[in-house]
PDB file of N, CA and C in Angstrom:
ATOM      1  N   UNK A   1     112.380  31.252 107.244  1.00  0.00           N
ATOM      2  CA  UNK A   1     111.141  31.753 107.813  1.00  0.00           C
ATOM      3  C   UNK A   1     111.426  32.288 109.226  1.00  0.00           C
ATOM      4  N   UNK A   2     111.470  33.546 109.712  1.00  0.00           N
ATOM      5  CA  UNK A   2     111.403  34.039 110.752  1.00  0.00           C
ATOM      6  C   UNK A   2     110.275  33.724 111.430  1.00  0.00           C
ATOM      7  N   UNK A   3     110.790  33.017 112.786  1.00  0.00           N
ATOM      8  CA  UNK A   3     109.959  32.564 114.197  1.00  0.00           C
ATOM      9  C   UNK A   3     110.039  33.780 115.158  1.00  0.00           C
ATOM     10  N   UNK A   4     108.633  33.741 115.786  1.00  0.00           N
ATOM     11  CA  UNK A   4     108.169  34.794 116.673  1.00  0.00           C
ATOM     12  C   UNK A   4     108.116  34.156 118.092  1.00  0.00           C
ATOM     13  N   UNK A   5     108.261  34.574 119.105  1.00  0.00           N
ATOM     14  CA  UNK A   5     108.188  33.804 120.354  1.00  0.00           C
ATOM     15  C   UNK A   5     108.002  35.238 121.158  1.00  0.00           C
ATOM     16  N   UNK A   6     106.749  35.204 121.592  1.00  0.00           N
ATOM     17  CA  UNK A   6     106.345  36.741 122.556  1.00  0.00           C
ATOM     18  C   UNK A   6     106.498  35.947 124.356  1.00  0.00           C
ATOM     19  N   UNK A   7     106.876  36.795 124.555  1.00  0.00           N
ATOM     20  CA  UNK A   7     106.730  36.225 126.420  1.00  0.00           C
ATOM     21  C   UNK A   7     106.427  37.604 127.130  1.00  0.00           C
ATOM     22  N   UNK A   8     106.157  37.225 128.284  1.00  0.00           N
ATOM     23  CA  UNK A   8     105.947  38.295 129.520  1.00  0.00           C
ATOM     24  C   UNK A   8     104.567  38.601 129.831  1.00  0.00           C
ATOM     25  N   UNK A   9     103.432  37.758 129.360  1.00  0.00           N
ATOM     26  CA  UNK A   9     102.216  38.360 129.797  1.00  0.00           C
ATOM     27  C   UNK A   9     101.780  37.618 131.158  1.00  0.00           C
ATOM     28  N   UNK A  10     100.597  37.805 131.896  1.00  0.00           N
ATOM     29  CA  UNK A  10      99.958  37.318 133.017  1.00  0.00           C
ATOM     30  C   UNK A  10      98.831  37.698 133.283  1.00  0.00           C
ATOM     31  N   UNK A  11      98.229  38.089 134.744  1.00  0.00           N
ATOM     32  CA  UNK A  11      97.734  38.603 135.322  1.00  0.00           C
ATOM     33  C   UNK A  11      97.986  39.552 136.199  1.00  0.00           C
ATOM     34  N   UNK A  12      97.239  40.924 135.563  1.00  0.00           N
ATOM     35  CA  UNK A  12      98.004  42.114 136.498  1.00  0.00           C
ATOM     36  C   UNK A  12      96.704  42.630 137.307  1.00  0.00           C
ATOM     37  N   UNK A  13      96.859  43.215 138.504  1.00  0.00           N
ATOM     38  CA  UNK A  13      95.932  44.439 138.445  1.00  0.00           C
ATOM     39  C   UNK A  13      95.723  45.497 137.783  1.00  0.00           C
ATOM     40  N   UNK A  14      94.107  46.404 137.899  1.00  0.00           N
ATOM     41  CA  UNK A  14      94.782  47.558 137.226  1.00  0.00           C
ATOM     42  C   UNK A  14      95.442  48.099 138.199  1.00  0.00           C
ATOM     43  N   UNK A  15      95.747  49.461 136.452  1.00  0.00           N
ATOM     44  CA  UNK A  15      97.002  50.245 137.524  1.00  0.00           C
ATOM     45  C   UNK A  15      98.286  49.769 137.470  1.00  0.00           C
ATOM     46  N   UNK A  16      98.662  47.856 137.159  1.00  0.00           N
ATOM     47  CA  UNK A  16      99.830  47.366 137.248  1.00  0.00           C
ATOM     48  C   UNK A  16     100.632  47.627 136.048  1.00  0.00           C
ATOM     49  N   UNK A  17     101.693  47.013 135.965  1.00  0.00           N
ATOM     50  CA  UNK A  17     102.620  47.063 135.013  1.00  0.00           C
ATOM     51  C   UNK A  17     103.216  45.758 134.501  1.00  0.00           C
ATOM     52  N   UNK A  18     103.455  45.519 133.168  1.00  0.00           N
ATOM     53  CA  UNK A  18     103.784  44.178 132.485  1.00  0.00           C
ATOM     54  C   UNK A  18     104.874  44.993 131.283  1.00  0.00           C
ATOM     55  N   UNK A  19     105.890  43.921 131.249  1.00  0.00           N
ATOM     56  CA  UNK A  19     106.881  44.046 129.804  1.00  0.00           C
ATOM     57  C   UNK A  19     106.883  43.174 129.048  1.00  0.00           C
ATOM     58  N   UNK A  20     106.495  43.385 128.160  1.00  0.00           N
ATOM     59  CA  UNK A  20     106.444  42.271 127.001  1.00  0.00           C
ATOM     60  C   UNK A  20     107.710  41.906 126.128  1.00  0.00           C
ATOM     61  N   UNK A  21     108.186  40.557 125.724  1.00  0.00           N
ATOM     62  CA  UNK A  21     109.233  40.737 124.752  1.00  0.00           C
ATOM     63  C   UNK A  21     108.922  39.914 123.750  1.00  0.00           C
ATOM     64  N   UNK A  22     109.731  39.680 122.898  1.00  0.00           N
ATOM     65  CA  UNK A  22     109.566  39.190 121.567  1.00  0.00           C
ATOM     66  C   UNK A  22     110.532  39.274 120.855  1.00  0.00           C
ATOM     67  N   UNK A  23     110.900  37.705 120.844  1.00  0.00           N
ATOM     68  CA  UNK A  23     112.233  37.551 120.307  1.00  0.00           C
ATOM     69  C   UNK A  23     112.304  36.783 118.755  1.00  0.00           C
ATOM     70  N   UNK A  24     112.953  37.070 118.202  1.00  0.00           N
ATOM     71  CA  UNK A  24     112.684  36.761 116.646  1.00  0.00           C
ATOM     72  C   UNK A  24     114.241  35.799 116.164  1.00  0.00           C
ATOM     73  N   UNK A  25     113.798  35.298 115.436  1.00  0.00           N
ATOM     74  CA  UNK A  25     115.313  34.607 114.653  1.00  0.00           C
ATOM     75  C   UNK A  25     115.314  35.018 113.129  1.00  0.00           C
ATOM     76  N   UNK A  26     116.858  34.412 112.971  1.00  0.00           N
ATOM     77  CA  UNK A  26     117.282  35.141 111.446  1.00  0.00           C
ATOM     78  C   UNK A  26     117.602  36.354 111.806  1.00  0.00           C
ATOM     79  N   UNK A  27     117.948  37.535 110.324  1.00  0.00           N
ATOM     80  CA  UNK A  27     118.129  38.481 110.316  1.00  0.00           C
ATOM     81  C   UNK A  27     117.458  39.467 110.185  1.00  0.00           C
ATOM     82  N   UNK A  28     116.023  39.330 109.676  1.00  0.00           N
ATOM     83  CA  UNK A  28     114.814  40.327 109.273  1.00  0.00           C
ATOM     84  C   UNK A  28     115.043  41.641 109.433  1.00  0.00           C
ATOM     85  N   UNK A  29     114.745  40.990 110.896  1.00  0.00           N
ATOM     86  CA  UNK A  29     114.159  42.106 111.919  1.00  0.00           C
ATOM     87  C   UNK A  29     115.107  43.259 111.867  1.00  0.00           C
ATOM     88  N   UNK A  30     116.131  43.486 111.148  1.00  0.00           N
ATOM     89  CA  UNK A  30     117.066  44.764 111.477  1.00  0.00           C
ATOM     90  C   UNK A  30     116.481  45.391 110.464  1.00  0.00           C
ATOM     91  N   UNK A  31     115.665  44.981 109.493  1.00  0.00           N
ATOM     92  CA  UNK A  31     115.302  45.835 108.266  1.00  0.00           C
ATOM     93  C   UNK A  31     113.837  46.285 107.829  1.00  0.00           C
ATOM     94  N   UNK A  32     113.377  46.100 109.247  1.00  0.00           N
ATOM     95  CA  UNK A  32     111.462  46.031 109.077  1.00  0.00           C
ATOM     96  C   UNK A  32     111.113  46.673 110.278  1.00  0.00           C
ATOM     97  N   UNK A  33     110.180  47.520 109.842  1.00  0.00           N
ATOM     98  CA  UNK A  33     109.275  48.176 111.383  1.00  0.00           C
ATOM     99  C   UNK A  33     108.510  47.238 112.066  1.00  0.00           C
ATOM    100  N   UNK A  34     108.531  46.681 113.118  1.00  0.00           N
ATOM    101  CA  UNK A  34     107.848  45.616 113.715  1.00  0.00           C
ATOM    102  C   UNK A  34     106.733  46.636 114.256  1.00  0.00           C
ATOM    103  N   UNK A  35     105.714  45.647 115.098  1.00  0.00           N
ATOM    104  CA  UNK A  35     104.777  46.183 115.745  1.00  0.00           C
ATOM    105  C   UNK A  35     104.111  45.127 116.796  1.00  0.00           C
ATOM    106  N   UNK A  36     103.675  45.709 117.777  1.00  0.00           N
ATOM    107  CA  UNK A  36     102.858  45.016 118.610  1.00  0.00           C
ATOM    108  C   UNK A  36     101.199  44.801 118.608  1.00  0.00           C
ATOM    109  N   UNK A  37     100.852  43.586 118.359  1.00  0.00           N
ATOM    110  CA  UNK A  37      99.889  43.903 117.982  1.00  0.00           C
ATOM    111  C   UNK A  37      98.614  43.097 119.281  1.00  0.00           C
ATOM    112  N   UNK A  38      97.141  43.162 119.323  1.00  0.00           N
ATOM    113  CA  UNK A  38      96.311  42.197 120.457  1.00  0.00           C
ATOM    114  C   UNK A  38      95.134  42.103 119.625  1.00  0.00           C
ATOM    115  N   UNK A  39      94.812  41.171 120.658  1.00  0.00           N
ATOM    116  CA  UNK A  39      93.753  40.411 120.312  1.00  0.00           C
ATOM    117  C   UNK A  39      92.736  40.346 121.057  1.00  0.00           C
ATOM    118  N   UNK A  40      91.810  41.200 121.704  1.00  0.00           N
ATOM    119  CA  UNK A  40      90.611  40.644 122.676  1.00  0.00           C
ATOM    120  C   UNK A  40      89.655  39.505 122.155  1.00  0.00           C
ATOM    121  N   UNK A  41      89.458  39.395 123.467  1.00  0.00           N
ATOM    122  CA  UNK A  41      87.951  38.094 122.874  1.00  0.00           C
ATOM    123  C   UNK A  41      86.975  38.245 122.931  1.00  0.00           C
ATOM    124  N   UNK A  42      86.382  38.017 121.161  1.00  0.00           N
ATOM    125  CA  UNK A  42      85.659  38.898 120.319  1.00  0.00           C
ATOM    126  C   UNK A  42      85.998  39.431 119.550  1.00  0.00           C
ATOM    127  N   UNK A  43      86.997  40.022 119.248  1.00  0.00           N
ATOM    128  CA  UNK A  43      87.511  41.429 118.337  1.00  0.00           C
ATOM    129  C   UNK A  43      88.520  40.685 117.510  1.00  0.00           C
ATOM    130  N   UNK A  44      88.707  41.423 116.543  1.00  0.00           N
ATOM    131  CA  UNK A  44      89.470  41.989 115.663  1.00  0.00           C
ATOM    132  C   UNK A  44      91.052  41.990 116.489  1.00  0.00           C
ATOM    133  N   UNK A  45      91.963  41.438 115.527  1.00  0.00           N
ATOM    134  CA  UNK A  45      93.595  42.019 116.360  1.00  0.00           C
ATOM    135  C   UNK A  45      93.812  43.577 115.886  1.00  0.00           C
ATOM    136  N   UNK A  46      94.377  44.150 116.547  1.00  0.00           N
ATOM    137  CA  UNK A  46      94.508  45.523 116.456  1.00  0.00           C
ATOM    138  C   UNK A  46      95.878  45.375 116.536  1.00  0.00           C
ATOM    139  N   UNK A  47      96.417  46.804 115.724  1.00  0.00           N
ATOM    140  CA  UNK A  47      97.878  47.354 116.057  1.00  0.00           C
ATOM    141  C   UNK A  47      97.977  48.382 117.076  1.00  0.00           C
ATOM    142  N   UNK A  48      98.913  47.968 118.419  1.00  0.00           N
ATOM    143  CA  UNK A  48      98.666  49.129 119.150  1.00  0.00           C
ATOM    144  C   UNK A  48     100.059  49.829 119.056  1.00  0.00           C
ATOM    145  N   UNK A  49     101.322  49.958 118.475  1.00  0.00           N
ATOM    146  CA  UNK A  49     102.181  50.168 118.526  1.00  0.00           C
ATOM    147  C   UNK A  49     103.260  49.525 117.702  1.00  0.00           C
ATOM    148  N   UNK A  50     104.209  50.513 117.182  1.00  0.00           N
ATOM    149  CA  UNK A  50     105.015  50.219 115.911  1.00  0.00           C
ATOM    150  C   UNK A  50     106.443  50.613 116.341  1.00  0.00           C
ATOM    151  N   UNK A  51     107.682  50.538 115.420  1.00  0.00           N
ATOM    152  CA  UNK A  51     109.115  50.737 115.845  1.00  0.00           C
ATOM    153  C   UNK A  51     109.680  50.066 114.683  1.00  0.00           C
ATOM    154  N   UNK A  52     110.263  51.701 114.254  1.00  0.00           N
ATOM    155  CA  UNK A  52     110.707  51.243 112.661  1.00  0.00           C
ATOM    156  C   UNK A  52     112.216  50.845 113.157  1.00  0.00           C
ATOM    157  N   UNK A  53     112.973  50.732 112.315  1.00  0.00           N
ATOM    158  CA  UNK A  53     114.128  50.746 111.928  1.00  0.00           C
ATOM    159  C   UNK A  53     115.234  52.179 112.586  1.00  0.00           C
ATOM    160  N   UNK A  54     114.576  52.965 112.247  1.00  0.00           N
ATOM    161  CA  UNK A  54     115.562  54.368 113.171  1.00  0.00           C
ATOM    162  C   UNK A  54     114.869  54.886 114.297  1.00  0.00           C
ATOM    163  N   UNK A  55     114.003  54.037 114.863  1.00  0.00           N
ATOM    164  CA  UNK A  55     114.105  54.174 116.222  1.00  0.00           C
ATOM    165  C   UNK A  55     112.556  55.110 116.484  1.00  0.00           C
ATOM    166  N   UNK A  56     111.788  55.492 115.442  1.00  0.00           N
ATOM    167  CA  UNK A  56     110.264  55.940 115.382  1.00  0.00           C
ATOM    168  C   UNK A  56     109.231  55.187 115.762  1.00  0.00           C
ATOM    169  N   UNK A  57     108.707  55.809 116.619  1.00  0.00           N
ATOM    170  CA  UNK A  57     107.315  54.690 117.375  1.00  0.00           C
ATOM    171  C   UNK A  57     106.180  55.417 116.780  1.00  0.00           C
ATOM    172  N   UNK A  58     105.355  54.755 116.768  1.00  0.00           N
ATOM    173  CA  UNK A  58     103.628  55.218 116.906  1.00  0.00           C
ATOM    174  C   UNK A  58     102.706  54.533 117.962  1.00  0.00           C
ATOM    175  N   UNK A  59     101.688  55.045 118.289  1.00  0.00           N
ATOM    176  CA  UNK A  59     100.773  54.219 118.847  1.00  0.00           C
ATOM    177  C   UNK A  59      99.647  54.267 118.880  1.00  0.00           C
ATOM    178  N   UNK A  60      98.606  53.403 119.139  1.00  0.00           N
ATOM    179  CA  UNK A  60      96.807  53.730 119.256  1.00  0.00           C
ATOM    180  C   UNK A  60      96.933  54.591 120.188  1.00  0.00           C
ATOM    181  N   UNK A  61      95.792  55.522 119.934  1.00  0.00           N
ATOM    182  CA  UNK A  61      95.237  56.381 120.966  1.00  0.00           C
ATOM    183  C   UNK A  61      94.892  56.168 122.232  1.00  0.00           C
ATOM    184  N   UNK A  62      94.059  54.613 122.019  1.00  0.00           N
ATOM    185  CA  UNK A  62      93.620  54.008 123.771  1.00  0.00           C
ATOM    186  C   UNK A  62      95.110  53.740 124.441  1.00  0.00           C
ATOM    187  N   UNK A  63      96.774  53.608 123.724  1.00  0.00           N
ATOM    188  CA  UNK A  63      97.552  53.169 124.612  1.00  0.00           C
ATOM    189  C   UNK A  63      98.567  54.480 124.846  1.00  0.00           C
ATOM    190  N   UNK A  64      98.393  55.027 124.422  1.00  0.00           N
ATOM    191  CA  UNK A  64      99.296  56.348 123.977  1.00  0.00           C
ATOM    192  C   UNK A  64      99.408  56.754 125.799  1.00  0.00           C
ATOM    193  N   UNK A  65     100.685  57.013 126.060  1.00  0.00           N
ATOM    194  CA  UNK A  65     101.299  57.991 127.168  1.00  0.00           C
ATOM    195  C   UNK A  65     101.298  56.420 128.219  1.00  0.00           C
ATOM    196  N   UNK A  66     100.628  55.282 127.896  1.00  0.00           N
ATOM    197  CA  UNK A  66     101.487  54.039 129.052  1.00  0.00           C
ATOM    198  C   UNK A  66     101.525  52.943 128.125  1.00  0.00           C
ATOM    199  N   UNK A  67     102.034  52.924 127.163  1.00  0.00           N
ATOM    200  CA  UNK A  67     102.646  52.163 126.748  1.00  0.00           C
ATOM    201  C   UNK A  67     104.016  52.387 125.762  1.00  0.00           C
ATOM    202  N   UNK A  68     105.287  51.688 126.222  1.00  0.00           N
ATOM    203  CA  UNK A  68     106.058  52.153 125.705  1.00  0.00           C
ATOM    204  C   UNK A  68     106.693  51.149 124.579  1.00  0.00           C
ATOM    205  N   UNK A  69     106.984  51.223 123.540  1.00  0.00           N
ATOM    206  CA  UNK A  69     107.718  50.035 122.319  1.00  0.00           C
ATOM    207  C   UNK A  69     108.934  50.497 122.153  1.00  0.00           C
ATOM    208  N   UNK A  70     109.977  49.310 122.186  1.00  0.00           N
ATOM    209  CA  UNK A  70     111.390  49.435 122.178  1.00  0.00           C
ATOM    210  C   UNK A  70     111.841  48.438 121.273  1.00  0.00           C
ATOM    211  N   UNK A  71     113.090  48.403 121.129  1.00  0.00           N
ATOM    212  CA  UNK A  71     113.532  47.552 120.214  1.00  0.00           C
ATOM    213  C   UNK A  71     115.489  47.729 120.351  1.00  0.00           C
ATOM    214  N   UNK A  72     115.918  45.806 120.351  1.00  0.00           N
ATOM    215  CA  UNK A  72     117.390  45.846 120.640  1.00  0.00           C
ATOM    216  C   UNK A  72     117.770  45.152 119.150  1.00  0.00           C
ATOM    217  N   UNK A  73     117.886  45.668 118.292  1.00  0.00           N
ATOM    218  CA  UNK A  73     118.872  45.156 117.282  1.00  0.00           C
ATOM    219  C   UNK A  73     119.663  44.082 117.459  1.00  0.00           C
ATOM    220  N   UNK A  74     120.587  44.091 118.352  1.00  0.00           N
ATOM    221  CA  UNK A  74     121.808  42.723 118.756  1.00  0.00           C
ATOM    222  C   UNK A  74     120.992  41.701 119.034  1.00  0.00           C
ATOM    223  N   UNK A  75     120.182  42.075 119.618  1.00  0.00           N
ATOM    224  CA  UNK A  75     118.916  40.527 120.310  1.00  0.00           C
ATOM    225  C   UNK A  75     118.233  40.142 118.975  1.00  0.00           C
ATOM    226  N   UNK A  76     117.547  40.861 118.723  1.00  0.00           N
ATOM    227  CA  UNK A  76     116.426  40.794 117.754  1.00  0.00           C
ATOM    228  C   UNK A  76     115.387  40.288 118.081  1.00  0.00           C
ATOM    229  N   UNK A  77     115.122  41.704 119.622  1.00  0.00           N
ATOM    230  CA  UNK A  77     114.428  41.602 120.313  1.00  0.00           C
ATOM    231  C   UNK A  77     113.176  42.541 120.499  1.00  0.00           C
ATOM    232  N   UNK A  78     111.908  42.612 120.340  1.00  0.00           N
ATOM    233  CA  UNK A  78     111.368  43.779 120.549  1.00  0.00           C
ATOM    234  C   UNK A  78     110.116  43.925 121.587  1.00  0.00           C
ATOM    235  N   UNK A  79     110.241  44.950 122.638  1.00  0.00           N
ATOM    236  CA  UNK A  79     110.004  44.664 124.086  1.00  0.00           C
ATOM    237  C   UNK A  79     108.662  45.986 123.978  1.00  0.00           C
ATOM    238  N   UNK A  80     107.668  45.997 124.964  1.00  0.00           N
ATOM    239  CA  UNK A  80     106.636  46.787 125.291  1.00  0.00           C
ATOM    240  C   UNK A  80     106.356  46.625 126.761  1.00  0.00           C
ATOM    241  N   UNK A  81     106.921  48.272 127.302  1.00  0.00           N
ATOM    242  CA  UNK A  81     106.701  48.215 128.543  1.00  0.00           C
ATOM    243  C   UNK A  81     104.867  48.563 128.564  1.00  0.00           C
ATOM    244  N   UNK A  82     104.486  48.215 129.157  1.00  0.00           N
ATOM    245  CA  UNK A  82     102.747  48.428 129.943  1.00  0.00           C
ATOM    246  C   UNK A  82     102.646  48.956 131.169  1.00  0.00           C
ATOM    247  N   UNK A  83     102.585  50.157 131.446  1.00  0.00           N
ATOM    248  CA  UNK A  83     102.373  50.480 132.242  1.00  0.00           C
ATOM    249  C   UNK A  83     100.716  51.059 132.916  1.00  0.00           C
ATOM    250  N   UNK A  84      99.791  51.431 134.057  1.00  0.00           N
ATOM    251  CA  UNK A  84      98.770  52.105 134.411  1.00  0.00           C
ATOM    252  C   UNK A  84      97.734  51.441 133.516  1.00  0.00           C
ATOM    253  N   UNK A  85      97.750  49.655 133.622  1.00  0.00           N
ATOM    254  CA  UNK A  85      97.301  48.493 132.585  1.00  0.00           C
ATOM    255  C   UNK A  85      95.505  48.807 133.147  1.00  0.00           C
ATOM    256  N   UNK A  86      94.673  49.017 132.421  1.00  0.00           N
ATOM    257  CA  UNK A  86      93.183  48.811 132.641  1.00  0.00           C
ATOM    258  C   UNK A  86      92.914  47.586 132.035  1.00  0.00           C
ATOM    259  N   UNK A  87      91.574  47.284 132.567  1.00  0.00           N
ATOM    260  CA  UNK A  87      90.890  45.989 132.437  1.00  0.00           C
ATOM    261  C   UNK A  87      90.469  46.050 131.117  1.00  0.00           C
ATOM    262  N   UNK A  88      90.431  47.151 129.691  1.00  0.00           N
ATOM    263  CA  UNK A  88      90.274  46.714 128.341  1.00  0.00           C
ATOM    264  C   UNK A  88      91.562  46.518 128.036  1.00  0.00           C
ATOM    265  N   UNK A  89      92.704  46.467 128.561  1.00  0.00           N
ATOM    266  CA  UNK A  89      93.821  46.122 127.977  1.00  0.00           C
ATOM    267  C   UNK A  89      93.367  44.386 127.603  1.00  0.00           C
ATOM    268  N   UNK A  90      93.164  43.681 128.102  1.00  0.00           N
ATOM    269  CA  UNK A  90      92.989  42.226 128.549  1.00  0.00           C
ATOM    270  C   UNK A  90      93.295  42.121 127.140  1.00  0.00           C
ATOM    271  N   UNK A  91      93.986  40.905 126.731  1.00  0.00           N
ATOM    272  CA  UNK A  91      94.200  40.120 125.420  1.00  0.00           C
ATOM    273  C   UNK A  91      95.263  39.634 125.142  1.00  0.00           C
ATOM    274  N   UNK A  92      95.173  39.127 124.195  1.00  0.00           N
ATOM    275  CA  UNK A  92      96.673  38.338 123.351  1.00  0.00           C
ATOM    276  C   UNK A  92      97.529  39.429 122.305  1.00  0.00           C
ATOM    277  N   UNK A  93      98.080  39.651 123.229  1.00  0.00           N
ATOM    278  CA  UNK A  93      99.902  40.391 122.449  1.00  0.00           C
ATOM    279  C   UNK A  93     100.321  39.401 121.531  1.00  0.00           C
ATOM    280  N   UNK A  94     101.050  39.648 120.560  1.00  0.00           N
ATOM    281  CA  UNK A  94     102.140  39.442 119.358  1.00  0.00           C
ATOM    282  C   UNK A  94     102.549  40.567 118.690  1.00  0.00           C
ATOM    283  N   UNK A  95     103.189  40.233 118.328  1.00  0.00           N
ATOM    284  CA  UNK A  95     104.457  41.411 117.686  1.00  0.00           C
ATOM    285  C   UNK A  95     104.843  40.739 116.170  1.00  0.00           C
ATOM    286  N   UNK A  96     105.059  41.803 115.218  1.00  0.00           N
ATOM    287  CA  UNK A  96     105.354  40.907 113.971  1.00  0.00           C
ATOM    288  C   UNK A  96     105.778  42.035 113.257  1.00  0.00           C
ATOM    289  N   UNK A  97     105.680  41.859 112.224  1.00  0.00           N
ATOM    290  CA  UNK A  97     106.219  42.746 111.146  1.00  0.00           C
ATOM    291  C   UNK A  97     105.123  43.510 110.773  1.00  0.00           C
ATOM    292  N   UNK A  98     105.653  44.982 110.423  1.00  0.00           N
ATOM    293  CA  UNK A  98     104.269  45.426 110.260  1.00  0.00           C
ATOM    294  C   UNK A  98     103.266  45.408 108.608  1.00  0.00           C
ATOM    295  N   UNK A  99     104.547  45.806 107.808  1.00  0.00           N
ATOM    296  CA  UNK A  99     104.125  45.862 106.254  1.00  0.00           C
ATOM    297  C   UNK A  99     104.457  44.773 105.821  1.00  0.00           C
ATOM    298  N   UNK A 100     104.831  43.446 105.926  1.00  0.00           N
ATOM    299  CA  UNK A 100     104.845  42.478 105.649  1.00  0.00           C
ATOM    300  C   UNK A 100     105.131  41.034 106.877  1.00  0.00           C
ATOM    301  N   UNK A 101     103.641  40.798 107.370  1.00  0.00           N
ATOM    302  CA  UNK A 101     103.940  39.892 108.636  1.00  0.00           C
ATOM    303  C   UNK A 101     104.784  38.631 108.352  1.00  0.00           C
ATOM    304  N   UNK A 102     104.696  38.011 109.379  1.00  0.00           N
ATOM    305  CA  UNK A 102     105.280  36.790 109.236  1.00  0.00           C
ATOM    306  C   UNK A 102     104.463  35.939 110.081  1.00  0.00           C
ATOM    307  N   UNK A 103     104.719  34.582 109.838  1.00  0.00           N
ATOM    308  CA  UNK A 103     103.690  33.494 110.029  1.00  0.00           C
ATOM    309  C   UNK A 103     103.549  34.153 111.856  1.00  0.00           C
ATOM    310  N   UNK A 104     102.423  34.094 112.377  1.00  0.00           N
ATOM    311  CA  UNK A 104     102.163  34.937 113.118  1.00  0.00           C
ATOM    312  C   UNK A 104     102.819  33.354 114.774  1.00  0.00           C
ATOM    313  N   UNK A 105     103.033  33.991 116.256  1.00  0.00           N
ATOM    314  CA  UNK A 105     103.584  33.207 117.083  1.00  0.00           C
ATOM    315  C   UNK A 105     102.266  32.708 117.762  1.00  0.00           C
ATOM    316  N   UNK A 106     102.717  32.133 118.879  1.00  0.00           N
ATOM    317  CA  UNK A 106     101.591  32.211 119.948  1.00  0.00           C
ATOM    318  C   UNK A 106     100.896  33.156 120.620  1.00  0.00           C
ATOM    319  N   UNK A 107     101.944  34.251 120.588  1.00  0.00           N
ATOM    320  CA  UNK A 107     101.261  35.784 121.735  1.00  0.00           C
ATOM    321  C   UNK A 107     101.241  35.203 122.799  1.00  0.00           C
ATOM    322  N   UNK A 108     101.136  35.909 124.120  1.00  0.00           N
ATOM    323  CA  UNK A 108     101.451  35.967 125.179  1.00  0.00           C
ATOM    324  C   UNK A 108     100.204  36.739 125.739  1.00  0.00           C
ATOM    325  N   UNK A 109      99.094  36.090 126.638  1.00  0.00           N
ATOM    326  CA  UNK A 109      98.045  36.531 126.947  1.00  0.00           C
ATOM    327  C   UNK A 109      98.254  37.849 128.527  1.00  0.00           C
ATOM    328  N   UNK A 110      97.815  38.895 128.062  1.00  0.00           N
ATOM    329  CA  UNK A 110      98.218  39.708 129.219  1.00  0.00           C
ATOM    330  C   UNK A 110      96.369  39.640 129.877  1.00  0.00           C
ATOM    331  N   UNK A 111      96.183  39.723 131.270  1.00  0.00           N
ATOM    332  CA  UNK A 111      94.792  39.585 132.084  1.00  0.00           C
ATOM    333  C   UNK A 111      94.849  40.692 133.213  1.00  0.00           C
ATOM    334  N   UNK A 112      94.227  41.738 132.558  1.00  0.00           N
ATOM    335  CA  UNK A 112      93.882  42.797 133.390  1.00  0.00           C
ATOM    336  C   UNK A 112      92.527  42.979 134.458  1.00  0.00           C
ATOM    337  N   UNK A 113      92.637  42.013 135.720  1.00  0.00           N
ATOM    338  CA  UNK A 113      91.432  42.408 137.091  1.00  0.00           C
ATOM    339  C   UNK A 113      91.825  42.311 137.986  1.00  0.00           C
ATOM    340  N   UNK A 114      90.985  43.098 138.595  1.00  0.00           N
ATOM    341  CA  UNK A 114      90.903  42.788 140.244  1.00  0.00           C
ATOM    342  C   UNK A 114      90.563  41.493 140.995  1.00  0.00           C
TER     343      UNK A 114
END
């Protein structure tokens, strides 16, 4: 069973910047498009960003042009820079698999105010 462990969230201003990572065990992850996914409170988790296997991203529209999804193979690691963070960013990040999740982690709460 592949374990998820997301780190790097806090409290930013807007405007600030946060990197998220997410580190996985086993081998999976070299053979699955992961994705980053949140959670506000209230809502629905959303997918805001994906990263297949050869190196293809997508993203939601609300994150598109500051948020960036990466991914290190050797680690089996997969990282989201945040950059020009607004106050609807606010929520719980996780990252997982996209077409077939896995038992989902804790997420890593990112807090976007002044």
């Amino acid at each position: 069973q592949v374990q998820l462990m997301e780190s790097g969230g806090g409290l930013v201003q807007p405007g600030g910047s946060l990197r998220l990572s997410c580190v996985t065990s086993g081998s999976d992850f070299y053979f699955v498009t992961m994705g980053w996914y949140r959670q506000a409170p209230g809502k629905e988790r959303e997918l805001v960003a994906t990263s297949t296997i050869t190196g293809g991203t997508t993203y939601a529209d609300s994150v598109k042009g500051r948020f960036t999804i990466s991914r290190d193979n050797v680690k089996k690691t997969l990282y989201l820079q945040m950059n020009n963070l607004k106050p609807e960013d606010t929520a719980v990040y996780y990252c997982n698999a996209v077409i077939r999740p896995w038992t989902w982690g804790q997420g890593t709460r990112v807090t976007v105010s002044s």
